[in-house]
Protein backbone atom coordinates (compact mmCIF):
# COMPACT_ATOMS: atom_id res chain seq x y z
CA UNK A 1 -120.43 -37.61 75.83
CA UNK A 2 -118.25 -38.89 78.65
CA UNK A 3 -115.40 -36.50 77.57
CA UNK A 4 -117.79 -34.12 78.89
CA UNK A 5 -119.12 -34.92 82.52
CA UNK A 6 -117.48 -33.93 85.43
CA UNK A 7 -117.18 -36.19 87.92
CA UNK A 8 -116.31 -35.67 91.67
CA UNK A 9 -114.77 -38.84 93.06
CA UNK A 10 -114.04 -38.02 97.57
CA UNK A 11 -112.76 -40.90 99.00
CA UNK A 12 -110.37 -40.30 102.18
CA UNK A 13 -108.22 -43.16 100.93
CA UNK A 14 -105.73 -42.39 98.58
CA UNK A 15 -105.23 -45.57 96.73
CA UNK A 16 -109.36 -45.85 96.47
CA UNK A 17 -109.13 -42.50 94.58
CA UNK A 18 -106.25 -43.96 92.29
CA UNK A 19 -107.97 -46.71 91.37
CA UNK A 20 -111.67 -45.28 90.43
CA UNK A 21 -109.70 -42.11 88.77
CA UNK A 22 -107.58 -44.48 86.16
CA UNK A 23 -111.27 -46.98 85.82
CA UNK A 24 -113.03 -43.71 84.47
CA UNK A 25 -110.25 -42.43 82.59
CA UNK A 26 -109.93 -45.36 80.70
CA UNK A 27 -113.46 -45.28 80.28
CA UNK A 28 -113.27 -41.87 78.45
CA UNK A 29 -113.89 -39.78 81.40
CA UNK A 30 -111.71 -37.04 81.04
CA UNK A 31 -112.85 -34.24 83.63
CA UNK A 32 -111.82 -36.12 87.07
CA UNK A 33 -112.12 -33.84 89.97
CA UNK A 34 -110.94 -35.72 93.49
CA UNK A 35 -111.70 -34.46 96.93
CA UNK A 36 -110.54 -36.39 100.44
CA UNK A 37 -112.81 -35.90 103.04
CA UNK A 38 -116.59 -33.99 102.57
CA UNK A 39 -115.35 -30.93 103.61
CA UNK A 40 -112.90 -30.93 101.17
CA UNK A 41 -115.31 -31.61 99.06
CA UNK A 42 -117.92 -28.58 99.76
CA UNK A 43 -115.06 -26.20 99.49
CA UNK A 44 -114.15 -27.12 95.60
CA UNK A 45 -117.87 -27.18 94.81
CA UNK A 46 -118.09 -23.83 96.79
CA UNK A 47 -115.11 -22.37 94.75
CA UNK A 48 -116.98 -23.48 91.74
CA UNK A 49 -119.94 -21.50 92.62
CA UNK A 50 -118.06 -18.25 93.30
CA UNK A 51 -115.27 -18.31 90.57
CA UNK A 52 -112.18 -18.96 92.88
CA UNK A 53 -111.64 -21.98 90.97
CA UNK A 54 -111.09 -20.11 87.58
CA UNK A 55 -112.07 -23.22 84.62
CA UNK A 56 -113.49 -25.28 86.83
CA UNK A 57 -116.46 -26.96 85.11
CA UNK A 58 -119.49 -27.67 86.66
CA UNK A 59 -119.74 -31.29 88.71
CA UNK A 60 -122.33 -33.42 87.08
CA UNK A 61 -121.61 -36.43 88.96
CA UNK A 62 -120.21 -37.45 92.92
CA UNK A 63 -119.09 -40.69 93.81
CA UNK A 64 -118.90 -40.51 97.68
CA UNK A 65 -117.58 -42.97 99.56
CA UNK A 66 -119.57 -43.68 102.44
CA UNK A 67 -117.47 -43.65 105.38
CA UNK A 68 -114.79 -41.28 106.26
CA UNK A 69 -113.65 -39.50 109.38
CA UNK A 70 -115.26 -36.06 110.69
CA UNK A 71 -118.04 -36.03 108.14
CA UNK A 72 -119.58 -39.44 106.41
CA UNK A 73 -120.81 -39.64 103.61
CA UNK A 74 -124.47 -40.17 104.93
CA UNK A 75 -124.21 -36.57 106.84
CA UNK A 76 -122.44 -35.06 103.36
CA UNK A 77 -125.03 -35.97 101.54
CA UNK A 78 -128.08 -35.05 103.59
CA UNK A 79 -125.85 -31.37 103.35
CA UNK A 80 -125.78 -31.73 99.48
CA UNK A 81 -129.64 -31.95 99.53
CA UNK A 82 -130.46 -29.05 102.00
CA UNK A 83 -128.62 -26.90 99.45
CA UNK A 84 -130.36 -25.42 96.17
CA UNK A 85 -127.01 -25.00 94.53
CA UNK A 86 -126.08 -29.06 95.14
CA UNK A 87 -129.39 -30.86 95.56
CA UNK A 88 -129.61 -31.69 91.77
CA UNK A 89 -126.09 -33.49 91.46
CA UNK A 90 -126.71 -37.24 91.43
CA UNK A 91 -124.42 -38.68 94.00
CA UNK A 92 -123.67 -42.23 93.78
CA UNK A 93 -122.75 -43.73 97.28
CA UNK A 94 -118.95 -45.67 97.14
CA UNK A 95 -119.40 -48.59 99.99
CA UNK A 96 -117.49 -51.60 101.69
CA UNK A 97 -120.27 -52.05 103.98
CA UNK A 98 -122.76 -54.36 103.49
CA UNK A 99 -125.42 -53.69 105.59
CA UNK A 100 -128.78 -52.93 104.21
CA UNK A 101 -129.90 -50.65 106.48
CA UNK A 102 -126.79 -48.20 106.07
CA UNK A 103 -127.54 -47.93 102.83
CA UNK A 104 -130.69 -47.72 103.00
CA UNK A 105 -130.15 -44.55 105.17
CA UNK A 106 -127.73 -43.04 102.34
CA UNK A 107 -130.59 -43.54 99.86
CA UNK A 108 -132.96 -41.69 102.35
CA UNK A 109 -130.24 -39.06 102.62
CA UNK A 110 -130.29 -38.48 98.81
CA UNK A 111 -128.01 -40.49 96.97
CA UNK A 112 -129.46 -41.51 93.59
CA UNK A 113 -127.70 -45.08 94.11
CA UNK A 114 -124.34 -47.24 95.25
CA UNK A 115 -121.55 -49.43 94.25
CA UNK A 116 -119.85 -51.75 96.71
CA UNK A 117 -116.37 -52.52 97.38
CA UNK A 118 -114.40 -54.18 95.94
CA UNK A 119 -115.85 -51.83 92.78
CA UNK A 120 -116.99 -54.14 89.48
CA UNK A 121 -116.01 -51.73 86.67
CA UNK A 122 -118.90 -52.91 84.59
CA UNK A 123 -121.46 -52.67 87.61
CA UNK A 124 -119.73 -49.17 87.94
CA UNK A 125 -120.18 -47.87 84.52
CA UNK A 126 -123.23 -48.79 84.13
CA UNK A 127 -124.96 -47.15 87.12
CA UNK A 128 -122.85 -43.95 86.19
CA UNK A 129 -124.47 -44.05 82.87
CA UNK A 130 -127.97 -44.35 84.65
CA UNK A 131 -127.15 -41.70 87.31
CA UNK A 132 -125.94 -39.03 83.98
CA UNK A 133 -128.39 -40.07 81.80
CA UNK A 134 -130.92 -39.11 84.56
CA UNK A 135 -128.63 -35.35 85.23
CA UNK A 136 -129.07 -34.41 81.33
CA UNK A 137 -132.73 -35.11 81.53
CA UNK A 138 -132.81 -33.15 84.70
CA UNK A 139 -130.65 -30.01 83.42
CA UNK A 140 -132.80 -30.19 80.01
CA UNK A 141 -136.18 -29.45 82.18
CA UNK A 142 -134.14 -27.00 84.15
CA UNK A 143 -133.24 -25.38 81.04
CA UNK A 144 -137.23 -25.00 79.78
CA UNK A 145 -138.14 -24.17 82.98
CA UNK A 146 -136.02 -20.93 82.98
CA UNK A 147 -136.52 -20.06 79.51
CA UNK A 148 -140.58 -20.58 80.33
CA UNK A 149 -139.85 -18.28 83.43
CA UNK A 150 -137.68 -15.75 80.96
CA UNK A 151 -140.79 -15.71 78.32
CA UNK A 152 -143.68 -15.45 80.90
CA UNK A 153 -142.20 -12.28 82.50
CA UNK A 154 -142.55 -11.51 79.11
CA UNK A 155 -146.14 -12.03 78.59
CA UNK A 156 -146.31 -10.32 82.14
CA UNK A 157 -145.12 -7.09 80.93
CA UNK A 158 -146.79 -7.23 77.84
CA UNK A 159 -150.37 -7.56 79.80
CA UNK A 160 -150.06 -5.15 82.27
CA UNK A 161 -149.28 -2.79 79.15
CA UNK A 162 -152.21 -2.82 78.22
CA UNK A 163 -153.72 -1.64 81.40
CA UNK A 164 -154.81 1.55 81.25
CA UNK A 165 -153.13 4.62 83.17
CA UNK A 166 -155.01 6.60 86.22
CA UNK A 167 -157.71 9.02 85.20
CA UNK A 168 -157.62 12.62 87.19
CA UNK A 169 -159.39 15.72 85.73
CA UNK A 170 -162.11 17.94 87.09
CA UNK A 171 -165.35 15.68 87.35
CA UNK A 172 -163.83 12.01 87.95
CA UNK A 173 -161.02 10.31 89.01
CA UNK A 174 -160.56 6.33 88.39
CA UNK A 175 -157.58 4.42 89.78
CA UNK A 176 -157.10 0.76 89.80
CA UNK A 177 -155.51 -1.63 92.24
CA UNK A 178 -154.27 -4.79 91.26
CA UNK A 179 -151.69 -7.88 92.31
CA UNK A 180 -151.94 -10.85 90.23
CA UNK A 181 -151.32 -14.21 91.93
CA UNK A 182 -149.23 -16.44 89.80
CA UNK A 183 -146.79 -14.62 86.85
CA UNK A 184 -149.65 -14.13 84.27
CA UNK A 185 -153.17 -12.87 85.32
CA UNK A 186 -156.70 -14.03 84.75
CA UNK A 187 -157.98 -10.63 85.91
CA UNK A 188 -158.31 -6.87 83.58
CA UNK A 189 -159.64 -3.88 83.86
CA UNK A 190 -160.03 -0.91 80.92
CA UNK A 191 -161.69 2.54 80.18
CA UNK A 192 -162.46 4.45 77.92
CA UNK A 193 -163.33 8.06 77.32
CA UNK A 194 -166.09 7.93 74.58
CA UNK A 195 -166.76 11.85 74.84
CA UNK A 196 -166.51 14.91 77.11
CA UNK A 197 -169.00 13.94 79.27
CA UNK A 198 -169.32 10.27 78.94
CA UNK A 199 -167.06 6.85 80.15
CA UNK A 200 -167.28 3.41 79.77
CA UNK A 201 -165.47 1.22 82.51
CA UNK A 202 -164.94 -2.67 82.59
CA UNK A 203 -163.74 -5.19 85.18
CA UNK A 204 -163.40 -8.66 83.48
CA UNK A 205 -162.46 -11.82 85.48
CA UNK A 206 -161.48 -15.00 83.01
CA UNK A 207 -162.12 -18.03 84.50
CA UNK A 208 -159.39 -21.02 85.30
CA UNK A 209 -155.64 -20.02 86.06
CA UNK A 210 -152.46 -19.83 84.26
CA UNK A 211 -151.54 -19.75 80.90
CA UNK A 212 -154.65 -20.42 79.66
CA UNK A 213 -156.84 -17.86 81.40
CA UNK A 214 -154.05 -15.68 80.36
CA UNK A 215 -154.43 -15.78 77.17
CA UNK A 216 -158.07 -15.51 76.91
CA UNK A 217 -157.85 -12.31 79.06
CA UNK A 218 -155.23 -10.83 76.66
CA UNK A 219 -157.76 -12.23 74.02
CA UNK A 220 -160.79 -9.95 75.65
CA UNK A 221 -158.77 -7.15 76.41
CA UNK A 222 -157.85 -6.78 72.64
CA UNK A 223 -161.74 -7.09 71.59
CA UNK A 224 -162.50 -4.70 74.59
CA UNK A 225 -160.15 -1.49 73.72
CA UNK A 226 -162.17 -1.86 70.01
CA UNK A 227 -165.54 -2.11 71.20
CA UNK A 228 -165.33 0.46 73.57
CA UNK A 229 -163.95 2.57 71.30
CA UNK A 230 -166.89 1.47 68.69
CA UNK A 231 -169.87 0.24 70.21
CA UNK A 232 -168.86 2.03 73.52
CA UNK A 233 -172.83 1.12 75.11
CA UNK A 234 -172.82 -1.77 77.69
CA UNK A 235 -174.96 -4.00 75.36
CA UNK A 236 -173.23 -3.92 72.15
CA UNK A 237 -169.83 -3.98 73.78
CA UNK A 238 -170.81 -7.47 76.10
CA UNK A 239 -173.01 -8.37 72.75
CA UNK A 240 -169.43 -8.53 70.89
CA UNK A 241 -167.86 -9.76 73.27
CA UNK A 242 -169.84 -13.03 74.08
CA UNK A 243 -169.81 -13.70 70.15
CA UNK A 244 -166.25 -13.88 70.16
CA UNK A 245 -165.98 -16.03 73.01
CA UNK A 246 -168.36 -18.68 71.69
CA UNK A 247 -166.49 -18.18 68.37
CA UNK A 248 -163.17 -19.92 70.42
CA UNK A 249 -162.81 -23.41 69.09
CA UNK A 250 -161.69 -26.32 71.73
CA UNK A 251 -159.82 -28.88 71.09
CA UNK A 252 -161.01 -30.66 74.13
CA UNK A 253 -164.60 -29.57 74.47
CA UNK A 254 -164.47 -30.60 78.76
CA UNK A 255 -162.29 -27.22 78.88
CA UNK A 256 -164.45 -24.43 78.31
CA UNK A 257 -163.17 -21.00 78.90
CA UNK A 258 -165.54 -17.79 79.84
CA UNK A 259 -165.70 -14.60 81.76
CA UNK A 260 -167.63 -12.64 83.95
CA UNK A 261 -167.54 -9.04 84.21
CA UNK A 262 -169.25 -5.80 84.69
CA UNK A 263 -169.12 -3.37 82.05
CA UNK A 264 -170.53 0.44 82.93
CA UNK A 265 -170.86 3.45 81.06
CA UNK A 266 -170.98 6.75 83.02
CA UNK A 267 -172.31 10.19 82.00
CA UNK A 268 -171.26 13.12 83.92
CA UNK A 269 -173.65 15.41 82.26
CA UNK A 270 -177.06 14.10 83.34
CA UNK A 271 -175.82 11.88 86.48
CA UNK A 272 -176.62 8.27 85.10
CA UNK A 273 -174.30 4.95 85.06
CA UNK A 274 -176.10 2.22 82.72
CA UNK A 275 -174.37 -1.17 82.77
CA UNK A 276 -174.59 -5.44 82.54
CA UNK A 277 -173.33 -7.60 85.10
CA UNK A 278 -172.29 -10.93 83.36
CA UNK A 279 -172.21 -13.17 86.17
CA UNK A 280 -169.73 -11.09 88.38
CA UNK A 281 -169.58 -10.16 91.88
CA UNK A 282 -171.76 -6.93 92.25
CA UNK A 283 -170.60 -3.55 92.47
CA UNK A 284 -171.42 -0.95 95.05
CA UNK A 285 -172.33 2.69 94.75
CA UNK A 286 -171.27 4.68 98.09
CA UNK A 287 -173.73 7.90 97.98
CA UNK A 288 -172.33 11.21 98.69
CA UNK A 289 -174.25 11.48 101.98
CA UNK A 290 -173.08 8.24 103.44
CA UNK A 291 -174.95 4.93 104.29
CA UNK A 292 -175.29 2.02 102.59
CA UNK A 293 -174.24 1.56 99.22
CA UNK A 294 -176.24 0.50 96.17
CA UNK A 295 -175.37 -2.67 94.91
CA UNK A 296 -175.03 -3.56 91.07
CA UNK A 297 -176.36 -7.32 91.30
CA UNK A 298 -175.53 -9.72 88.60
CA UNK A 299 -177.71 -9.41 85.21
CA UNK A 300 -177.43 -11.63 82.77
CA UNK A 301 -175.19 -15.48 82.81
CA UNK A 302 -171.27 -15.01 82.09
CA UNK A 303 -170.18 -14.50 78.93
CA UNK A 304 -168.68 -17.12 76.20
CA UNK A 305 -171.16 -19.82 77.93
CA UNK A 306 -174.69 -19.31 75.75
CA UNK A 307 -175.17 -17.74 72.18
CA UNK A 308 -177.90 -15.52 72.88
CA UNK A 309 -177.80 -13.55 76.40
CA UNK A 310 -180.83 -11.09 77.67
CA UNK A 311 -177.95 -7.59 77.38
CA UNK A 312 -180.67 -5.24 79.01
CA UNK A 313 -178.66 -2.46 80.55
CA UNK A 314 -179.75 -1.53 84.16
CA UNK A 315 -179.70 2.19 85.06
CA UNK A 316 -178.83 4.28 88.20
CA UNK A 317 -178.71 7.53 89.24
CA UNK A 318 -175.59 9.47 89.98
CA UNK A 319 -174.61 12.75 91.81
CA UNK A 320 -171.63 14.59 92.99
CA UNK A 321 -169.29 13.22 95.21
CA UNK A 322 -170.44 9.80 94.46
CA UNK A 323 -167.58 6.45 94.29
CA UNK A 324 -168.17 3.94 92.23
CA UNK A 325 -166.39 0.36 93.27
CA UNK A 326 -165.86 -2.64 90.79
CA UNK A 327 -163.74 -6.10 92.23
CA UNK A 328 -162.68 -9.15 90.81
CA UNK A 329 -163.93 -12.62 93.49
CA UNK A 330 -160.21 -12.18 94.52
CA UNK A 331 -161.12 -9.17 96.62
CA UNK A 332 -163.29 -11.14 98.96
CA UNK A 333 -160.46 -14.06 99.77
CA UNK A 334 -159.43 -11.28 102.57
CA UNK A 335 -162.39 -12.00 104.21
CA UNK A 336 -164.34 -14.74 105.94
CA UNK A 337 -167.47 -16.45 105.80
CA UNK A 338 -169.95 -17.29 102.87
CA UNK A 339 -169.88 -14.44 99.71
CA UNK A 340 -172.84 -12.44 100.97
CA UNK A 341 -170.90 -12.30 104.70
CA UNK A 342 -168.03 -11.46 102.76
CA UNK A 343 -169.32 -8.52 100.67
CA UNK A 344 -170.86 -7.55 103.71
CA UNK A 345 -167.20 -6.98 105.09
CA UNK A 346 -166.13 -5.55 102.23
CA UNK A 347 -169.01 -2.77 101.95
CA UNK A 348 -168.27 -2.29 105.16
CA UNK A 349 -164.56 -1.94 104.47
CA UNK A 350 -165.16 0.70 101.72
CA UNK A 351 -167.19 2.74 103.51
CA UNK A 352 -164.91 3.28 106.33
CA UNK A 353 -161.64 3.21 104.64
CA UNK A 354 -159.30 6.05 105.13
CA UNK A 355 -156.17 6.42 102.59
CA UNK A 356 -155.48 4.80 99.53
CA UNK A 357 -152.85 2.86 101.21
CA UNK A 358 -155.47 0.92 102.79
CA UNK A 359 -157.03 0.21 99.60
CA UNK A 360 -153.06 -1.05 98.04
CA UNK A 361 -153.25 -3.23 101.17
CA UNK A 362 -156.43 -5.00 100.57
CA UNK A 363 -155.47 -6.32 97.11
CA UNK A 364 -152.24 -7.83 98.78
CA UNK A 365 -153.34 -9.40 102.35
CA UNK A 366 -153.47 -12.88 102.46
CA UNK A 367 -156.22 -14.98 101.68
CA UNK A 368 -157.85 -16.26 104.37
CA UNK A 369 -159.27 -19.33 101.98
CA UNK A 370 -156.12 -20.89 100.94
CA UNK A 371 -157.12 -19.79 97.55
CA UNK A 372 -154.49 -18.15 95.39
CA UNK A 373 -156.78 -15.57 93.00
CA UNK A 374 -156.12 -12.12 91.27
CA UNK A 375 -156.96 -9.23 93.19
CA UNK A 376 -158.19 -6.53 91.15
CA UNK A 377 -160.58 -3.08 92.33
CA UNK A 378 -160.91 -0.29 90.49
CA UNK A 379 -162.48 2.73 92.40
CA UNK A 380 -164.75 5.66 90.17
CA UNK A 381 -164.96 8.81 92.03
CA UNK A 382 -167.38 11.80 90.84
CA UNK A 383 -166.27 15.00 91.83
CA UNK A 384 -168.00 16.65 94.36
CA UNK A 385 -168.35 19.56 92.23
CA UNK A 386 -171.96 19.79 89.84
CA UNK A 387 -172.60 17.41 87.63
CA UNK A 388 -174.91 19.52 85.26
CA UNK A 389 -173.68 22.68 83.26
């Protein structure tokens, strides 16, 4: 394994150089890479960075002695840590000094340890072995971490898939917008057109974050795009979808995963939207002729918490011109106060908005509750046109 580290001695002596370069080699270190002062030494590790220094391999160690004219070793390393590209090379501070609070300093700068002067080959060898022993198990995480990063943009693009495309004809329009927080999302949305006059709409929040919440929200999308195309009413499609939840076995039973949601069904012939709120923030109607909007309050508990659930659809009225809004809790993060104050704001948002831009910049402000959530609205307009034929 030795045959295969770099190391970086930078000494500004000469002889000091000498010396540690024929202790490794003998050792079995055969890539020796010497610099003489730190500035020397940032320009070879620069080279290596932007290919000027064609076969050089990358450093994997530095011994740096600690003082030297222009730049010490104290200053270099502080340097080598305030860089991403260097801050992960162990360093191992070179030293005649004996003072305990220099060295102290060089381990505050960075350095992952020291040898003293005159060097003891076997004190030497031994704290190299430490200091790469500790670099492989660093570059291994490094390694899963990017191929982790590589496979969740992955699972990314394979979610938002599955999101259904904008819907624009002659009686509705329904558009969603959307910014996840963290690479994978907790939040979905889907619809379905279950005849000419009839469609069934569903915001779904899974609770927790990451991969986990993820996965159950690909899980529920996947049972969603069936049911809706089968049992398409609000009861049998939540129905479903609760059993399949509380068919998810846990290993460890303190982690329980569920979702809220609000699942609609509109029909554009007679004017009606029936539909279940599972524990989710409401959703508000915005009536043609202004005011207030209607609220769609929560109906029944979430869903994948109790076997049997009281799925009684709740009915309102509809007419043209009418806008239908459904939001994930992520929504109301833009705004302050407790979550009626805040869906007071929001109401009071919607019903002045102008432009859809406005609406794209809502799901991506800031949170004002140092929470990091999905953001997810999706926005059901009727056309002003008749609704009866």
């Amino acid at each position: 394994m030795t045959g295969k580290m770099t190391v970086l001695i930078v000494d500004d002596n000469a002889m000091n150089v000498l010396v540690i370069e024929e202790m490794l080699r003998r050792e079995g270190y055969k890539r020796l890479r010497t610099a003489y002062s730190a500035a020397e030494m940032f320009r070879l590790l620069a080279g290596e960075e932007d290919g000027s220094l064609p076969g050089m391999p990358q450093v994997d160690l530095i011994l740096l002695d600690l003082m030297m004219p222009e730049m010490d070793g104290i200053e270099a390393c502080r340097r080598l840590q305030a860089d991403a590209r260097y801050k992960d090379i162990p360093v191992i501070m070179v030293t005649a000094v004996g003072d305990s609070v220099k060295l102290a300093e060089a381990l505050d700068a960075g350095a992952s340890d020291f040898v003293t002067k005159p060097i003891n080959k076997i004190e030497l060898f031994a704290r190299i072995r430490s200091a790469l022993k500790l670099k492989r198990e660093l570059d291994w995480h490094k390694e899963r971490d990017s191929r982790l990063r590589q496979e969740l943009q992955l699972a990314r693009q394979v979610q938002e898939s599955v999101l259904p495309d904008e819907v624009e004809d002659s009686r509705i329009r329904i558009r969603a917008y959307y910014q996840a927080s963290e690479e994978l999302a907790g939040d979905l949305y889907a619809w379905h057109r279950i005849d000419d006059s009839r469609w069934g709409v569903a915001v779904i929040d899974a609770m927790g974050h990451g991969i986990s919440s993820s996965l159950v929200s690909m899980f529920i999308a996947s049972i969603l795009k069936e049911s809706m195309r089968t049992l398409w009413s609000p009861e049998r499609v939540f129905k479903e979808l609760n059993r399949r939840l509380m068919g998810l076995q846990w290993e460890n039973e303190l982690v329980h995963y569920y979702c809220t949601g609000i699942y609609a069904t509109i029909d554009l012939e007679v004017g009606k939207l029936n539909y279940i709120n599972a524990g989710h923030p409401p959703g508000f109607v915005y009536r043609s002729g202004g005011g207030h909007p209607d609220k769609l309050p929560v109906s029944c508990p979430p869903l994948g918490m109790f076997d049997k659930l009281d799925l009684t659809p709740r009915t309102l009225a509809l007419s043209p011109g009418d806008a239908l809004y459904l939001f994930t809790d992520g929504i109301l993060g833009s705004f302050e106060g407790e979550d009626e104050d805040r869906l007071g704001q929001l109401a009071a948002f919607l019903r002045r908005f102008e432009g859809e831009a406005e609406l794209e910049r809502l799901v991506r402000r800031d949170s004002l509750d140092e929470r990091s959530d999905d953001r997810c609205l999706v926005k059901i307009e009727l056309s002003p046109r008749r609704v009866h034929t």
